[in-house]
Protein backbone atom coordinates (compact mmCIF):
# COMPACT_ATOMS: atom_id res chain seq x y z
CA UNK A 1 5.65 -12.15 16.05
CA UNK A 2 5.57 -10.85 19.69
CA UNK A 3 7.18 -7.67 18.82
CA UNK A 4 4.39 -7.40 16.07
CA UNK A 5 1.57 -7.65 18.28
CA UNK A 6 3.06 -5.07 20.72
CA UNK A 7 4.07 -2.50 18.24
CA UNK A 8 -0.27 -3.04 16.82
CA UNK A 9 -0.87 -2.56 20.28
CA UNK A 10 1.21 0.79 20.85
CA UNK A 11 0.07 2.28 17.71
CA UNK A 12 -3.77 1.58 18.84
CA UNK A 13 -2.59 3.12 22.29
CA UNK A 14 -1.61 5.94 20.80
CA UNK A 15 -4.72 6.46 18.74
CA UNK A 16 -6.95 6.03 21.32
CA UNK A 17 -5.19 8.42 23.47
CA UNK A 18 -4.98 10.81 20.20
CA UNK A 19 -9.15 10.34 19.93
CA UNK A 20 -9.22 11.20 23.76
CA UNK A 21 -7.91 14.46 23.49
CA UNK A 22 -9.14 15.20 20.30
CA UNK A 23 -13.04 14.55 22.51
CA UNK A 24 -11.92 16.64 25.63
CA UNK A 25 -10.54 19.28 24.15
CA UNK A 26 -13.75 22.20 24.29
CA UNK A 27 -14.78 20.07 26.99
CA UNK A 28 -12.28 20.17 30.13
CA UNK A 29 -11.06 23.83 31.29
CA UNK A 30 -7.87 22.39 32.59
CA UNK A 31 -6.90 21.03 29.00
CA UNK A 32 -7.96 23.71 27.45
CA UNK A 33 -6.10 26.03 29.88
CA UNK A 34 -2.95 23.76 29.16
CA UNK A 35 -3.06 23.72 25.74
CA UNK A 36 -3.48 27.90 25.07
CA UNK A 37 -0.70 28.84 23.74
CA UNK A 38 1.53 26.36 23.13
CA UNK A 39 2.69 24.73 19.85
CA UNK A 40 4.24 21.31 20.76
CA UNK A 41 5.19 18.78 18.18
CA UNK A 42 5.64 15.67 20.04
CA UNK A 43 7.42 12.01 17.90
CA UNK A 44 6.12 8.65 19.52
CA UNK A 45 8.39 5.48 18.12
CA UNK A 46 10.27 2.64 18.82
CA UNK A 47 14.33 2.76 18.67
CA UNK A 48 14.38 -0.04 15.74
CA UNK A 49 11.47 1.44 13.72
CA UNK A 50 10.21 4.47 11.91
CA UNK A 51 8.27 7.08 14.55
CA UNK A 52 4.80 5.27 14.89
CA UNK A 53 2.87 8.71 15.16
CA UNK A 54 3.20 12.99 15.59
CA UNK A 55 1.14 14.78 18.07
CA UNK A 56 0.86 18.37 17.00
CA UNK A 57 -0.41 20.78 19.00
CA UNK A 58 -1.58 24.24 17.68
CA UNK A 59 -3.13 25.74 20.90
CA UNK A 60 -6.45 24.45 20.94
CA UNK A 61 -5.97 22.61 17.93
CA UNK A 62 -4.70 18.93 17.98
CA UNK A 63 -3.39 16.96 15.30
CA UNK A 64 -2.22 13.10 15.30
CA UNK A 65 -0.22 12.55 11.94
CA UNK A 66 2.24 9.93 10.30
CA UNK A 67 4.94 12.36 10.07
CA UNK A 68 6.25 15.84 10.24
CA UNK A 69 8.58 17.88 8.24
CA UNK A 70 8.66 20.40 11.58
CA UNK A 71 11.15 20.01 14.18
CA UNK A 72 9.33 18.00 16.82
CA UNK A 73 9.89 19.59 20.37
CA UNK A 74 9.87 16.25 22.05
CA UNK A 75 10.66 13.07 20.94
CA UNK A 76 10.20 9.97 22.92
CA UNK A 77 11.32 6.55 21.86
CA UNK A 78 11.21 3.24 23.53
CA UNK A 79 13.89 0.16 23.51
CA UNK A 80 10.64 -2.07 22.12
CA UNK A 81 6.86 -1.40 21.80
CA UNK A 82 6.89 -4.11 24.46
CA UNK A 83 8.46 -1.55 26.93
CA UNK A 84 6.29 0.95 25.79
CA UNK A 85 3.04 -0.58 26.36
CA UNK A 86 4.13 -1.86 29.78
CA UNK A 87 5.69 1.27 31.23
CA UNK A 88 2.37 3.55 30.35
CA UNK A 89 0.03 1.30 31.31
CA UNK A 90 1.53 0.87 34.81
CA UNK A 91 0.83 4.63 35.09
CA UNK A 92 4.02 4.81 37.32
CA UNK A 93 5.84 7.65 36.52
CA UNK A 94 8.91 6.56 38.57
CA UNK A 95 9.03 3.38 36.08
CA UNK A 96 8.97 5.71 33.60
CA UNK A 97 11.93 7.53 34.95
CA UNK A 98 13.79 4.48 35.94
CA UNK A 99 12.95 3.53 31.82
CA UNK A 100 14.93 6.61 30.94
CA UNK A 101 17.88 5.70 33.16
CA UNK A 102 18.35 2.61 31.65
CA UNK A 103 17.81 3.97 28.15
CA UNK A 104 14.50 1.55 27.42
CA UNK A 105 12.93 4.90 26.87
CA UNK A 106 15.01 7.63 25.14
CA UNK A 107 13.67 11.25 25.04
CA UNK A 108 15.29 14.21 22.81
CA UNK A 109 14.37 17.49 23.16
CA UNK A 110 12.51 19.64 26.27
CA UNK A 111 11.97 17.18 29.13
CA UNK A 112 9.85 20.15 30.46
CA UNK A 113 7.63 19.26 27.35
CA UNK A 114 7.17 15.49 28.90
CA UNK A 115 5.98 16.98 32.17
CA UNK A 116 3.51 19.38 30.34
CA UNK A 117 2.70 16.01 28.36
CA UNK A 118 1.76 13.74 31.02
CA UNK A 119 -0.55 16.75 32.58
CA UNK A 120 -2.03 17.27 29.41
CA UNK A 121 -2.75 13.04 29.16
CA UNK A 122 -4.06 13.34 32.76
CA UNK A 123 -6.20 16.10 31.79
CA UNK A 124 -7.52 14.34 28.62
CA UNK A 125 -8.19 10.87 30.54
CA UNK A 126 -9.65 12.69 33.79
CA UNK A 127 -13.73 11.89 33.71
């Protein structure tokens, strides 16, 4: 039942967050200026579960989906949704690397497509 109520929660997380940038994109240079050019395809999930949602980005254009039949650049998947709720919100990125050390957080693909990530959240949740 715990799990449950965390996975809810991480999936709401990521919507949110998906909303966020949907809003600032058009509105904040530095997003913008992040996200010309690129086409990212980025798999949120937990280890024991199905991915919980697909960022796509298409330059300017953002997508959150259920699923992709593209080769995501980046996926990131966590031990529990538990873990994953508790290492973003503690916005401490050397929990997050300690995470990935002790596999709670496993991430396939271009880590230099995490860092670009975690500008492009900063960028998104930046006032």
């Amino acid at each position: 039942m715990k799990e449950q109520c965390f996975k809810c929660l991480f999936r709401v997380m990521l919507t949110l967050l998906s909303w966020r940038i949907a809003w600032k994109i058009g509105r904040s240079d530095r997003l913008n200026q992040l996200l010309t050019t690129r086409e990212n395809i980025i798999i949120f999930g937990v280890l024991s579960d199905r991915p919980f949602c697909v960022y796509h980005f298409i330059g300017t254009e953002f997508k959150k989906l259920k699923q992709t039949s593209s080769e995501p650049t980046l996926t990131i998947l966590f031990a529990s949704a538990e873990v994953a709720i508790k290492t973003v919100l503690s916005r401490d990125l050397n929990r997050f690397m300690a995470a990935i050390q002790n596999r709670d957080i496993v991430v396939t693909g271009d880590y230099s497509q995490m860092m670009w990530f975690i500008s492009v959240m900063k960028a998104a949740l930046r006032r």
